[in-house]
Structures are given as structure tokens and as C-alpha cells.
Protein backbone atom coordinates (compact mmCIF):
# COMPACT_ATOMS: atom_id res chain seq x y z
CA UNK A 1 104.06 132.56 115.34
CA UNK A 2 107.68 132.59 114.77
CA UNK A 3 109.58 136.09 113.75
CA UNK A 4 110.53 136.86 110.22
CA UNK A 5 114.03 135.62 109.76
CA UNK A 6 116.84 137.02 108.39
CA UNK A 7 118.70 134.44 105.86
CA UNK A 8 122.20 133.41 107.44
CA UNK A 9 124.88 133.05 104.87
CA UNK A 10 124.75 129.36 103.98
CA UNK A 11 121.08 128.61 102.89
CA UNK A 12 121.19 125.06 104.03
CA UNK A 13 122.22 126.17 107.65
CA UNK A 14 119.07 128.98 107.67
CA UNK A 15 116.56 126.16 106.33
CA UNK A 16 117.89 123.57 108.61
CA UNK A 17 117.50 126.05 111.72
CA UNK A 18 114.08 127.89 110.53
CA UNK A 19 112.04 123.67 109.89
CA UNK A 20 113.06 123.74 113.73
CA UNK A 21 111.79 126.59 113.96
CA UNK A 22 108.11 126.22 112.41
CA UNK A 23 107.33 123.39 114.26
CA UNK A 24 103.53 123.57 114.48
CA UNK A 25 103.08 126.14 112.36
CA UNK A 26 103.70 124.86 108.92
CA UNK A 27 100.86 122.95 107.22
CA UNK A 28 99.88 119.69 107.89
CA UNK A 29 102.78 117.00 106.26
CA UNK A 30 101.06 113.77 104.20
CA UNK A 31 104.61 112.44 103.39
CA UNK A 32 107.83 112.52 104.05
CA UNK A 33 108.32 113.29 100.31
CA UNK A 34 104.52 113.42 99.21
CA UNK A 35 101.44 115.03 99.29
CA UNK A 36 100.66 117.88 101.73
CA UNK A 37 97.28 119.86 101.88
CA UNK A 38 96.94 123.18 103.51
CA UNK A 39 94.94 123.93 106.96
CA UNK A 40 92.19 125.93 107.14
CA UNK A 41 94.89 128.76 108.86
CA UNK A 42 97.15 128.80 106.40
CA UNK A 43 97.21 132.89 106.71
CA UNK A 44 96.94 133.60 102.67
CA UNK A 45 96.22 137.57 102.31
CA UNK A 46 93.68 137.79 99.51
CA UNK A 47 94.63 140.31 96.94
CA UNK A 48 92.28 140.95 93.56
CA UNK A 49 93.82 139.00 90.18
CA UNK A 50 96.71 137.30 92.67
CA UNK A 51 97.07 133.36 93.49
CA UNK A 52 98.10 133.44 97.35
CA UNK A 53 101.14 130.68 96.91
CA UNK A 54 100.04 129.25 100.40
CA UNK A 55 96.16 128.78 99.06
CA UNK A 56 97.57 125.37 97.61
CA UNK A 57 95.23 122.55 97.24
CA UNK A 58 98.05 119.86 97.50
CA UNK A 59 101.62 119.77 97.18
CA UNK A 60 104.90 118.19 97.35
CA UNK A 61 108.31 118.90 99.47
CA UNK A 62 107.16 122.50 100.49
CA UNK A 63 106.34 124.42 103.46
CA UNK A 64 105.11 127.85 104.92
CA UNK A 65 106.43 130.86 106.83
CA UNK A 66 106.17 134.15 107.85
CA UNK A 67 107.03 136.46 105.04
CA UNK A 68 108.49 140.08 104.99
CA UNK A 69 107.34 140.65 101.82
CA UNK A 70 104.12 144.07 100.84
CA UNK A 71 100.76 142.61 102.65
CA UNK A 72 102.15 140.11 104.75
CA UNK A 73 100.80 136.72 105.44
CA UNK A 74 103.14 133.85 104.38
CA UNK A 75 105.13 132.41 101.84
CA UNK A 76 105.77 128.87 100.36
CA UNK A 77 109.37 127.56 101.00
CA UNK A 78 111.91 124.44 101.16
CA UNK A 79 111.29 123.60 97.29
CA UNK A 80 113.68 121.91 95.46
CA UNK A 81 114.00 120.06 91.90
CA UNK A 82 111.05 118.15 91.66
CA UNK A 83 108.75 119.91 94.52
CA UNK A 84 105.07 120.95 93.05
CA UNK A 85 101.99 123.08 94.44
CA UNK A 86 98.61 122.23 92.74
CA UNK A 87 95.62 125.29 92.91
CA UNK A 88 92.34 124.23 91.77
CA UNK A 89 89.88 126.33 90.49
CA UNK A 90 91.92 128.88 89.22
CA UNK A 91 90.66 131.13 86.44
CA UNK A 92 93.68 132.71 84.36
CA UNK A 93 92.30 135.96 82.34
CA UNK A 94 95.64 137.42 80.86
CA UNK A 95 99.07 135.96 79.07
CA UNK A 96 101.32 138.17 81.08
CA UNK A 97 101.41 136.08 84.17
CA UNK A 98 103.84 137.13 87.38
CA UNK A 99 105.26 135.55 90.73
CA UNK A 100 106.52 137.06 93.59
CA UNK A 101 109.94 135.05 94.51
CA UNK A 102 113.39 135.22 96.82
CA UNK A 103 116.23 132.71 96.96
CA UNK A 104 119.52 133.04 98.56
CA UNK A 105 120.61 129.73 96.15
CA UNK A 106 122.92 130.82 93.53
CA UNK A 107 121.97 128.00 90.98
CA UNK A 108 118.62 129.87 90.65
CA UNK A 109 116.01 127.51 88.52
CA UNK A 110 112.71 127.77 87.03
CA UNK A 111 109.02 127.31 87.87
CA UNK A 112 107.53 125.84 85.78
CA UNK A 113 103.39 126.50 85.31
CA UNK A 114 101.46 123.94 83.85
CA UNK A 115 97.93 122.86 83.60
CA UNK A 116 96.40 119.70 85.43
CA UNK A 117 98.72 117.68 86.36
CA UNK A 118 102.58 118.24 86.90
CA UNK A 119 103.11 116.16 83.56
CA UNK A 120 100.40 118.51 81.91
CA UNK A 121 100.24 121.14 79.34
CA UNK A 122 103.43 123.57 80.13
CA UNK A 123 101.81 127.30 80.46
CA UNK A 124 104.52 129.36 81.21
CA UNK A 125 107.75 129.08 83.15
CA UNK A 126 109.05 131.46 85.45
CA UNK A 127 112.69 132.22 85.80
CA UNK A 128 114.78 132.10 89.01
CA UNK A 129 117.78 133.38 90.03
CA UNK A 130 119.42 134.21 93.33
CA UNK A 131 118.03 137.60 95.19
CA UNK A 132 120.13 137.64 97.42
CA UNK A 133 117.97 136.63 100.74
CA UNK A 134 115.19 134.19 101.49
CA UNK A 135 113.02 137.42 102.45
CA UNK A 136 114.52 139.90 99.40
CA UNK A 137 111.64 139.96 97.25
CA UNK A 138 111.19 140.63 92.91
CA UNK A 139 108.79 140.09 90.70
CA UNK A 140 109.27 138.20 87.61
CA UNK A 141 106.98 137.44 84.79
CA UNK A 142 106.32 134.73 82.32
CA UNK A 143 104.27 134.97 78.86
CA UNK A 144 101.46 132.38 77.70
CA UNK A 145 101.12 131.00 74.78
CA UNK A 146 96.96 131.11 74.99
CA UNK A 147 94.75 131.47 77.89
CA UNK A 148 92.85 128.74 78.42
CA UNK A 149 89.21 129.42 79.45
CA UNK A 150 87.37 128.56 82.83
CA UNK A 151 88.09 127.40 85.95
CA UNK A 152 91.76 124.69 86.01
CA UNK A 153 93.79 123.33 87.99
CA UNK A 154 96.99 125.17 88.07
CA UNK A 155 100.45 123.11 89.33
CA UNK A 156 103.45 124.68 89.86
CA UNK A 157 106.45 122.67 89.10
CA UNK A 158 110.40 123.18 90.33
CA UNK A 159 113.24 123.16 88.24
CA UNK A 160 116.55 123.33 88.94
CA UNK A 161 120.00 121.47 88.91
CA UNK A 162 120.50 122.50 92.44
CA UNK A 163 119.95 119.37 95.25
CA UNK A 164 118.92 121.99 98.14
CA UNK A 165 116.09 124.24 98.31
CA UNK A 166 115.95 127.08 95.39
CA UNK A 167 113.30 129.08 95.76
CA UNK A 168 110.27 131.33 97.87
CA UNK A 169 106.87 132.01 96.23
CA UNK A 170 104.92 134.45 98.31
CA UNK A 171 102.03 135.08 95.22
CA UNK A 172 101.06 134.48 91.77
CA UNK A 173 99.59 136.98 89.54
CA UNK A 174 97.30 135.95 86.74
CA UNK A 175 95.07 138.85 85.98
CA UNK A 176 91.69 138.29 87.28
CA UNK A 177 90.59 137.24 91.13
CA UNK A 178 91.55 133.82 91.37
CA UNK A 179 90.52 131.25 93.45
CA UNK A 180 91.86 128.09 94.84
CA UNK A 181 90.10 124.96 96.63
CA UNK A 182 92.12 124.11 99.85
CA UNK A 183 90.84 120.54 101.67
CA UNK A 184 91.43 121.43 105.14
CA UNK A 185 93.26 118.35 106.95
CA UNK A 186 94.01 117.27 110.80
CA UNK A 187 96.68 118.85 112.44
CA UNK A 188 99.39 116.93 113.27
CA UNK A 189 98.52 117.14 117.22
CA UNK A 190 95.22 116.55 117.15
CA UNK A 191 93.21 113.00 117.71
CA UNK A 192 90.28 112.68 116.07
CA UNK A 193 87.60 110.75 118.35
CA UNK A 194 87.22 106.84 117.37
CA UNK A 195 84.47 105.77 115.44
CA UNK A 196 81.98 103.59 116.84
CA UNK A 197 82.97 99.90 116.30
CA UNK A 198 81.77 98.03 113.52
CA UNK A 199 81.80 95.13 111.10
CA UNK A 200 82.97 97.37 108.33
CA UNK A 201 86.43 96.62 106.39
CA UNK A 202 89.22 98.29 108.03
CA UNK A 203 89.39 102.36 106.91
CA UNK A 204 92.13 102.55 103.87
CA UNK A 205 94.99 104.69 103.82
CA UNK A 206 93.88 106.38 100.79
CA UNK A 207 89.79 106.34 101.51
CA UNK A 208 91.34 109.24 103.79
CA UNK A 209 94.65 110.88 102.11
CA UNK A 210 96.61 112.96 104.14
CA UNK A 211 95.49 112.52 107.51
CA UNK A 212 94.59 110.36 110.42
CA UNK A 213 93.34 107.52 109.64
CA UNK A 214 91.25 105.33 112.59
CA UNK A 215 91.48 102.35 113.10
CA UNK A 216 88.62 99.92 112.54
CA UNK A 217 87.86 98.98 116.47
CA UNK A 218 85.89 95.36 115.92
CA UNK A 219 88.57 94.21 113.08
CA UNK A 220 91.52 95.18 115.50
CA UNK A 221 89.77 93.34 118.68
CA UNK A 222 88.83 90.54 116.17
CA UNK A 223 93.01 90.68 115.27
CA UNK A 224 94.15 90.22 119.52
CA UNK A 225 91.31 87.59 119.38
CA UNK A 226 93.07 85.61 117.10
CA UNK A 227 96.06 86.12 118.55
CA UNK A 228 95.10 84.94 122.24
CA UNK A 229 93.70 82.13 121.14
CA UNK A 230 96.74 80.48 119.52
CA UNK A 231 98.57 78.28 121.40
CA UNK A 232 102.22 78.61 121.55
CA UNK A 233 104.66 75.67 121.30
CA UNK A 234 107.41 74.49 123.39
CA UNK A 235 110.68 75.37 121.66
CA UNK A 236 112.82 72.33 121.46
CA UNK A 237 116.67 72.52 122.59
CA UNK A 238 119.36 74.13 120.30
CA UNK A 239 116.97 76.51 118.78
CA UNK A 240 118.49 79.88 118.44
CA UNK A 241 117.02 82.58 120.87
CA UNK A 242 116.30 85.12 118.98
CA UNK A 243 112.72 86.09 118.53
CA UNK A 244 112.32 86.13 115.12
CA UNK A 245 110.53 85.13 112.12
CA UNK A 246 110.84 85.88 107.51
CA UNK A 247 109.23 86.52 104.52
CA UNK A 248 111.04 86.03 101.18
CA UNK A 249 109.97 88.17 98.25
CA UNK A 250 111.17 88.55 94.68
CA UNK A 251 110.00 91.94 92.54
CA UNK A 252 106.68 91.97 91.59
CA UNK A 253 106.74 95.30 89.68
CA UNK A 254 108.69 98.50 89.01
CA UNK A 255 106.54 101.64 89.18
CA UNK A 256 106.60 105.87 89.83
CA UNK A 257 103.88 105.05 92.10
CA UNK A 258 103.22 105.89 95.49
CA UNK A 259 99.48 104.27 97.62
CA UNK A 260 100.75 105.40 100.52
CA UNK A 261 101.99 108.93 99.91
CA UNK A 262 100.87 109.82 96.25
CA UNK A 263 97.73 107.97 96.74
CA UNK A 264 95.84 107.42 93.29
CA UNK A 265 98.23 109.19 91.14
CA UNK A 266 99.68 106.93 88.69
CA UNK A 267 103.22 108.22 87.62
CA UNK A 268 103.20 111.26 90.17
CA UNK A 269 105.94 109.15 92.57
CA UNK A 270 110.24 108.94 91.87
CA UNK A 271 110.50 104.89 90.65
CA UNK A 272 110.11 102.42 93.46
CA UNK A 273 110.47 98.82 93.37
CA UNK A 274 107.68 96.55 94.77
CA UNK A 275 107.65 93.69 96.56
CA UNK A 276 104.73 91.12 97.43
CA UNK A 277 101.38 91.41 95.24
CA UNK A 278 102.23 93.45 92.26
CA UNK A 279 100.97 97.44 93.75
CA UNK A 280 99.46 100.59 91.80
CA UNK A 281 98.73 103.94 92.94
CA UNK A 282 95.46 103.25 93.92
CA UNK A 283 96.33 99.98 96.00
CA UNK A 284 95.07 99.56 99.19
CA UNK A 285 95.66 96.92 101.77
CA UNK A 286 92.07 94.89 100.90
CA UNK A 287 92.76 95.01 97.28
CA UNK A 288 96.29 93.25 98.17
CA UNK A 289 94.52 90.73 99.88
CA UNK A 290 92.55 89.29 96.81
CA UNK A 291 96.26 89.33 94.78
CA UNK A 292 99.08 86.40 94.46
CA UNK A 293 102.33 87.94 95.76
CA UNK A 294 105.70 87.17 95.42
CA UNK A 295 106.34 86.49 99.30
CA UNK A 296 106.90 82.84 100.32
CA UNK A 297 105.69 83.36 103.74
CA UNK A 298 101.48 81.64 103.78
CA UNK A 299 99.37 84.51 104.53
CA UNK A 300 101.50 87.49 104.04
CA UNK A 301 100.18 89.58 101.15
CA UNK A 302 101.74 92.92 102.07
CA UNK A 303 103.35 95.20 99.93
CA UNK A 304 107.06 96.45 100.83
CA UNK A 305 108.91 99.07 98.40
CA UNK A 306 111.87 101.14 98.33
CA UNK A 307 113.54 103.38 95.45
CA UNK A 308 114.62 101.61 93.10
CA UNK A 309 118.24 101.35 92.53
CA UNK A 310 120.02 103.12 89.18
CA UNK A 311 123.55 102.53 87.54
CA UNK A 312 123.84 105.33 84.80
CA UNK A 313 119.84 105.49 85.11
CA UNK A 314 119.25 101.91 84.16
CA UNK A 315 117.29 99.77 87.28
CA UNK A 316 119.51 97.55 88.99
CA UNK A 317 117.92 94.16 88.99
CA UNK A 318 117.69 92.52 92.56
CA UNK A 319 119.57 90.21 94.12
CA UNK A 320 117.02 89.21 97.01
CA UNK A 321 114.71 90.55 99.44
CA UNK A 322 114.00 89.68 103.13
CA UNK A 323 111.73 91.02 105.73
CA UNK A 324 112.25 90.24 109.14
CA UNK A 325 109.85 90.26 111.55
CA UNK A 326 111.00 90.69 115.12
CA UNK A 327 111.24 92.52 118.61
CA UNK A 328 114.23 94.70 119.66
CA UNK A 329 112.09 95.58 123.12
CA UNK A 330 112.72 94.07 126.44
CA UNK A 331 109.95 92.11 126.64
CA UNK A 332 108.63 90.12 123.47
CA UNK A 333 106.07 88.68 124.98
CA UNK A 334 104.14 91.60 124.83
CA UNK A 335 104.23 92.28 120.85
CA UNK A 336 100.69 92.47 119.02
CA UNK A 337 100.19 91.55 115.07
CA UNK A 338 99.81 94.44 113.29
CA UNK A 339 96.32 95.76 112.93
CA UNK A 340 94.52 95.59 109.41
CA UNK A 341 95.61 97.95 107.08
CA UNK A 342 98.34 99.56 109.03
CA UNK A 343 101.03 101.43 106.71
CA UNK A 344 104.03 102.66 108.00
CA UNK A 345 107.16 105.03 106.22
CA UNK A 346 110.45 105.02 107.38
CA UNK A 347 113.74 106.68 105.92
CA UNK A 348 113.44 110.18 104.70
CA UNK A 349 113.62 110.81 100.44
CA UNK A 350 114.15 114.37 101.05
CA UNK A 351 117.10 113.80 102.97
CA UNK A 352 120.27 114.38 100.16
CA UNK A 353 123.59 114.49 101.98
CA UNK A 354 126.75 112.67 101.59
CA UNK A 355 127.57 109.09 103.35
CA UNK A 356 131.07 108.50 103.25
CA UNK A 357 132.61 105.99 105.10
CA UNK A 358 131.49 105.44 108.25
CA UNK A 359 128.39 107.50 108.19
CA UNK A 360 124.80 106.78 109.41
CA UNK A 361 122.93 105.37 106.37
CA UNK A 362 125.34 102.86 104.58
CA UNK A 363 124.51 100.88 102.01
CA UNK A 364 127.18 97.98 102.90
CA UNK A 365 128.84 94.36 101.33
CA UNK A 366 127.50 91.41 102.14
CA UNK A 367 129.64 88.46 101.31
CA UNK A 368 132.33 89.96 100.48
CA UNK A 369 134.98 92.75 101.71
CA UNK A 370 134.35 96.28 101.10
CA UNK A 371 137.56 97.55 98.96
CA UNK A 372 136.84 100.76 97.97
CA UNK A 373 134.83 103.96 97.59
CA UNK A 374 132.71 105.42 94.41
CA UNK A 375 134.49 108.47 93.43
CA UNK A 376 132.22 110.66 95.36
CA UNK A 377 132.62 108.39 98.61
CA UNK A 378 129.22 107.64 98.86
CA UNK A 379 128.92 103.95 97.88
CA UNK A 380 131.31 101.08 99.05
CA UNK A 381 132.76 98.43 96.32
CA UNK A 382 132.56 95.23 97.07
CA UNK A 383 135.18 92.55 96.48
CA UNK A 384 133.93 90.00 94.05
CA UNK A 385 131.90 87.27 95.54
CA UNK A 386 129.74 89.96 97.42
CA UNK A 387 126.77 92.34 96.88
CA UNK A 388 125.58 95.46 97.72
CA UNK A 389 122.82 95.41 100.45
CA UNK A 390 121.07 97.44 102.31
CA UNK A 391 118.95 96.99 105.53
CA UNK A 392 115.73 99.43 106.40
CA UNK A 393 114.35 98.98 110.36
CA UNK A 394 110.80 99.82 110.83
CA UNK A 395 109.77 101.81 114.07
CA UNK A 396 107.96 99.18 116.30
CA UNK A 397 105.92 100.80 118.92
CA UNK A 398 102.50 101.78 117.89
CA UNK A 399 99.87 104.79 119.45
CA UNK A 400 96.78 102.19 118.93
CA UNK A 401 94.59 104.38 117.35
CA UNK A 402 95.50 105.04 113.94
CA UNK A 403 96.18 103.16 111.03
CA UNK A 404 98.05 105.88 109.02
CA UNK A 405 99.07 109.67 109.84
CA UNK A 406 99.91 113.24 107.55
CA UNK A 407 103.44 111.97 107.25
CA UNK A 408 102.79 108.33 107.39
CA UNK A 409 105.06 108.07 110.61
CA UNK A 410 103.61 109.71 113.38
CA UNK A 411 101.04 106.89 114.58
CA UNK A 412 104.72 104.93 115.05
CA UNK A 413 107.44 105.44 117.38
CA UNK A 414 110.66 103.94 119.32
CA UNK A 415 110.43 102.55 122.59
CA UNK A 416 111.92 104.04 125.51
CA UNK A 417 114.23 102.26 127.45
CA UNK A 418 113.47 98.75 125.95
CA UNK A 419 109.63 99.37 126.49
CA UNK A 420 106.92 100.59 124.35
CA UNK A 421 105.07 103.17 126.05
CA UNK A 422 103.63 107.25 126.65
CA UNK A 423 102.51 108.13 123.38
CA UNK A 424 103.00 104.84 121.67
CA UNK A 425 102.46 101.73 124.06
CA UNK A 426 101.51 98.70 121.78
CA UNK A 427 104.34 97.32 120.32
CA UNK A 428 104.29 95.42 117.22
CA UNK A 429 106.69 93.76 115.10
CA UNK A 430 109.88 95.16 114.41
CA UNK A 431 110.37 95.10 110.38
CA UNK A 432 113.67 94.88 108.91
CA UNK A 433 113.86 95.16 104.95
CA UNK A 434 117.00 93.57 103.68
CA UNK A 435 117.49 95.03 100.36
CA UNK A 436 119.99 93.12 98.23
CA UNK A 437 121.00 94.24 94.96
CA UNK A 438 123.48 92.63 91.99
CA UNK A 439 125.67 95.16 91.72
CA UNK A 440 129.09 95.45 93.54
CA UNK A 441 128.60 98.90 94.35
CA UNK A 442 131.08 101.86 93.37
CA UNK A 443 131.22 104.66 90.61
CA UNK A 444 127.76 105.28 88.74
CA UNK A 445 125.14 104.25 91.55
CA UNK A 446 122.08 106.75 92.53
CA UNK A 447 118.65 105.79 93.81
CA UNK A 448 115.79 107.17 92.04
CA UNK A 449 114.87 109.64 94.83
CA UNK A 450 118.51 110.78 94.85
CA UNK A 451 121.97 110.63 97.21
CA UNK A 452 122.15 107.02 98.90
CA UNK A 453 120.72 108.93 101.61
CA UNK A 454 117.37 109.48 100.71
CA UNK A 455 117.12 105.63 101.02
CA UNK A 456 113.35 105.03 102.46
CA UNK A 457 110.71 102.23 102.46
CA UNK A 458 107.11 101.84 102.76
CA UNK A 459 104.78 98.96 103.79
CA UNK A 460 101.30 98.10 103.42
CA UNK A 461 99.62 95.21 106.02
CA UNK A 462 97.87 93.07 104.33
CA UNK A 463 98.68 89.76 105.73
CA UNK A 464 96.32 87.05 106.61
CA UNK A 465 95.11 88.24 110.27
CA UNK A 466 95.03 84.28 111.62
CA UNK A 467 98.69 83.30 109.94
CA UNK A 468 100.55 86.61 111.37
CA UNK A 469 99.20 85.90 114.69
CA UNK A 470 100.46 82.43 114.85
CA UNK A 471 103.57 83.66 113.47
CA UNK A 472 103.69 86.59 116.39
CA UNK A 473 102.81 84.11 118.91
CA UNK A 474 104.78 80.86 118.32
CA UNK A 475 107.90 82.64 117.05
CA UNK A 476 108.03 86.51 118.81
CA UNK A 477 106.77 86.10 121.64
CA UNK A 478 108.55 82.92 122.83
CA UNK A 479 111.94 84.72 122.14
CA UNK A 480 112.75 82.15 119.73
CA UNK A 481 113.83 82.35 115.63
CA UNK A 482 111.59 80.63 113.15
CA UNK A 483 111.96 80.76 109.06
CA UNK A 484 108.73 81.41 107.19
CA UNK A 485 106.01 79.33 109.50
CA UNK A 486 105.55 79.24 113.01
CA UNK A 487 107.40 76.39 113.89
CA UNK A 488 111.23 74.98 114.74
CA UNK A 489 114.38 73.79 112.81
């Protein structure tokens, strides 16, 4: 257990330090920006008539800690604008309703209660200010309209104008013994055992929402079946080196949806733009198969997304979109299709720092010259003739035994030293989304999840198992660059 920190100064310095800090303490993560649920040792002190903040059922962008606050046990942290906690169960028996809170953020904010759903009826809304410490504790109070009667779900939603985190809850107090349903998930470190192999479709990401998800044993050997038997082709003279191979995709729909991380709730997500079949919140990688999709390559039905793109909060239409599929290891011989289902995150919407020029992260011209800087310095403009574009790189080493994770990145990792290995040693494609968008860029530009930096992107596998393994076979691993079939020139 780590100590009970005293805030630094500069509140993004202690939050950065104390994540580091938690480690494996903090509750099992479903998203980089999505769900979480609670473990069964989430350390909530039960009081009579108070709401133990860390007795959440689900939630978004929050975790827990040690707290100095009376009784103990731990408080909820890191929430920003946007963040929610969702109690179920929850019987409220008085209009006077309090929470226990500390910041060390001087824009303060609200919390805002409401009933159901984060969208739902708005309770009562709790004001926040700066206490002066993460751990410097008051009590503030918000009135009800009405009570409403028996058991509801209670979310908890965060308000504020501030881009960093705002606020600690360590309890809520809403006048009779209240309850809250927590669904107890895998930790992080742990491996569930396999299931026994079967005939059975392969396990969807959302059949199993915030944890490890198996994979499907017979459908993965049937996959490296498929792929050993194809027979790979003799690459003809003048063909580029480069193992390599593309799908082109034009938008199939604009949504606030999430399947991956905000499984089955519609409208619960920031707005992404889709690419491939057209994708809900309750999509799943066998529904995709039975859709048309906007991808060009035969076979691939998958589902890509990414934030969608705003210019004074109007969507940015799309210029074009193109996966690559490749190998950045040593060896390419030795990349695998993808097994069914697989889903994979990469980028970080959370993340909401700066990118001027030069930084890690760019959003970049293609065609054109970069002439310029938005006013804030965090988007190039582009001379005319050019677009803005930016490319996304998939991690491409995979730990075989899971299909999906808690933060939808853990079953994935980088290679080491050119070779895919330890913890992850079956490599797989390398996927690079090339995002390209009709704008040139400049004053005006955010993404729907925030700063250019919180650029991320999602996939779904749902390609035909028998086309992607020709495609891995005749193009990847025979080092040599194909368009959108397995074949030359």
C-alpha cells in the first residue's frame, strides 16, 4: 500500500508522480478513457446513510488512493471534465444530500448527481472549489428537488472548465444506509486459465466488458491452419521490398459510441468517426462480419475509428483513410493473422498536453509544406495543395491468449530488439491508420476528446480469416509490398 501523500505545489506534477505511484493498487482499468469497475478490495469503510465513493459500480477517467481523511479507507481521484462514477442500488431517503471532497485545482467545478445514466435526470449538483490540498478535506452539500423512491442507480458526473484533474470524493452522504453493486473484475496481472477448446464463435469483447477476454482456442488453430496452408508466390523483379499490404476505407458513420470501451452504451462515448461496416455501441466483431463496409480490401470487414476531427465544433469531413498492414520486426516471416475478434487501443484520450512544433504526437502536411502554427502552436498549416494527416501505429506483438484486456492494450506489446517475445511472443501485423482530413490545419482545430494529443484509435478484427491469411502470407511474410490483394504490381 502506498503512504498518504502530501500534495506538491503544482497538482499536475503530484498526480503525474502519485499514478506511478499506485501501480497495482488502483482498480482494475477497462479503457484508456472508458469504463472501469472496482475489485473486490477496493478498501471502502462502510459508514450508516454514506455512499463509499470507491463502492462504484463502473466509471470513467478515475482512480483510487489512500486517503487521510476521518475513517480511512480510500478516496476516488484523477477526475476531470467529463469523468463519471455510476452506484447501483442506491436508496436516497433525504433532500439534503453531502460529499466529502479536496482539490488543490483552483478552477474548482461541480459534481453533478444525476439519476441513471450520466445524461439522466439532474438530482443535485455539488459545488467545488479549491481546498487547498488533495488530502484537505470539507464537506459540502447539495439540495434535491424530490427524492425519488427505491433502489437507483446513482452517477456522478464532473464539471468543470479546467483540462486537468479537479477534484477528490472520499464519500457521499444521502441519509439512509446505502448500498452499491460492485462487479468484481480481473486484475490486471492475473491470467485467467484457457477454456477448453471448442467450436463455439470466438468470445466478444463486450460478452465480457472490462476484463480478459480468452481467446477461442479451435477458431485461433483453425486461423494458423489457414494460414500454413497458403502457398506463397514468387515475387517477380522490381517489386518494392517492403513487406506490406492496404485497405482503403471511406466513413461509414459518425457516432458518441464506443464497442470497445463503452460497450453497449449508445451516446456514453466523445464523437468518433468510423470506418469499415457502419459500428454501434453494441457491435461486436461477428456482427461486423454479416455487414457491407466501406473498405476496398475483399474480406476485411473490421471496424477502425478515431475522434473525430472539429473546426469551431463542426466535424471535419475526411479526406481519406488507409490502413496499412505490415511488420516493423526483424523477421517477417514469422507474423500470424490476427486471431478472431481481437481488438486493440492505441493512443491515450486522456492525455491533454500541448504539441508544438516538433513534439511527439504531430498531426503533420501531406502534400504540401507546413507554413505555420495555430495560434496556440498546436496544429501545423499547410500550404495550399496539402492536407492535414495524421498517422496512428498499432502495437504488433501479441501475448496469445487474450483477445481483449481492462484497458484494451495490455494483451499487446512492442517487440524487443526487432523480435517479438517474453510476455508477448506472437507477432502480428503491424497497423498503421493514416488519417487524412480536408482541412489545412491552423487556428480553430480540436478533436472531440480534446488537445491534438489525446489523438487515439481503436480496431475491431473482423476480417475474413482465409483472405487475411493469404494477404499475411503472400505479401508480409515474403518481405514484399502488395496493394489491396495478395499479389504483385
Amino acid at each position: 500500500m502506498e503512504s498518504q501523500h502530501a500534495a506538491p505545489p503544482d497538482p499536475r506534477r503530484r498526480r503525474r508522480t502519485t499514478r506511478v505511484v499506485l501501480g497495482a493498487a488502483v482498480v482494475a482499468t477497462l479503457g484508456a478513457s472508458g469504463i472501469y469497475i472496482a475489485t473486490a478490495g477496493a478498501g471502502e469503510v462502510t459508514t450508516p446513510g454514506t455512499l463509499q465513493a470507491e463502492t462504484y459500480a463502473a466509471q470513467s477517467g478515475a482512480k483510487t488512493e489512500n486517503t487521510s481523511d476521518t475513517g480511512g479507507g480510500r478516496n476516488v481521484g484523477w477526475l476531470t471534465n467529463g469523468d463519471w462514477l455510476e452506484y447501483r442500488d442506491v436508496t436516497i431517503g433525504s433532500t439534503t444530500l453531502s460529499a466529502r471532497i479536496a482539490s488543490d485545482n483552483p478552477d474548482g467545478g461541480s459534481i453533478e448527481a444525476r439519476l441513471g445514466t450520466r445524461n439522466g435526470t439532474l438530482l443535485a449538483t455539488f459545488p467545488v472549489a479549491s481546498t487547498g490540498g488533495w488530502q484537505k478535506w470539507t464537506t459540502v452539500t447539495a439540495k434535491a428537488a424530490a427524492v425519488p423512491a427505491g433502489r437507483q442507480t446513482l452517477v456522478l458526473v464532473m464539471k468543470s472548465r479546467s483540462r486537468s484533474d479537479f477534484v477528490n470524493l472520499n464519500h457521499l452522504t444521502v441519509g439512509v444506509a446505502a448500498s452499491a453493486s460492485a462487479t468484481p473484475a480481473t486484475p490486471a496481472s492475473a491470467t485467467p486459465a484457457r477454456p477448453a477448446a471448442s467450436g463455439a464463435a470466438p468470445t466478444s469483447p463486450s460478452a465480457s466488458p472490462g476484463g480478459w477476454v480468452p481467446v477461442d482456442e479451435a477458431a485461433w488453430k483453425e486461423t494458423l491452419a489457414l494460414h500454413r496452408a497458403v502457398q506463397p508466390k514468387a515475387v517477380p523483379a522490381g517489386i518494392v521490398r517492403v513487406p506490406e499490404f492496404h485497405t482503403n476505407c471511406t466513413v461509414a458513420n459518425e457516432a458518441a459510441d464506443d464497442p470497445i470501451v463503452l460497450p453497449n452504451l449508445p451516446g456514453a462515448s466523445h464523437l468518433h468517426t468510423f470506418f469499415g461496416p457502419k459500428v454501434t455501441a453494441g457491435s461486436t466483431p461477428a456482427q461486423l462480419r454479416t455487414q457491407s463496409t466501406t473498405c476496398d480490401a475483399a474480406g476485411d470487414n473490421s471496424a477502425y475509428w478515431a475522434p473525430t476531427l472539429l473546426l469551431n465544433g463542426r466535424p471535419v469531413k475526411m479526406k481519406d483513410f488507409r490502413a496499412y498492414y505490415g511488420a516493423k520486426i526483424k523477421d517477417p516471416a514469422t507474423v500470424v493473422p490476427f486471431p478472431p475478434g481481437l481488438v486493440m487501443v492505441q493512443g491515450d484520450a486522456k492525455r491533454q498536453v500541448a504539441t508544438p512544433k516538433g513534439a511527439s504526437g504531430q498531426f503533420w502536411c501531406a502534400g504540401s509544406a507546413e507554413i505555420g502554427r495555430s495560434a496556440d502552436g498546436n496544429w501545423p498549416r499547410c500550404a495550399a495543395g496539402g492536407n492535414l494527416i495524421y498517422q496512428l501505429t498499432y502495437q504488433d506483438c501479441w501475448d496469445g491468449k487474450h483477445i481483449d484486456s481492462p484497458d484494451h492494450k495490455s494483451h499487446m506489446g512492442p517487440a524487443v530488439n526487432g523480435v517479438c517475445t517474453g510476455k508477448y511472443p506472437v507477432a502480428v501485423p503491424n497497423i498503421s491508420m493514416m488519417l487524412g482530413y480536408d482541412s489545412l490545419g491552423g487556428d480553430g482545430l480540436t478533436l472531440s476528446s480534446g488537445m491534438a494529443s489525446s489523438i487515439h484509435g481503436d480496431f475491431m478484427n473482423a476480417w475474413d480469416p482465409a483472405k487475411l491469411a493469404a494477404l499475411v502470407k503472400v505479401c508480409i511474410n515474403a518481405d514484399a509490398k502488395c496493394g489491396t490483394t495478395p499479389s504483385f504490381g
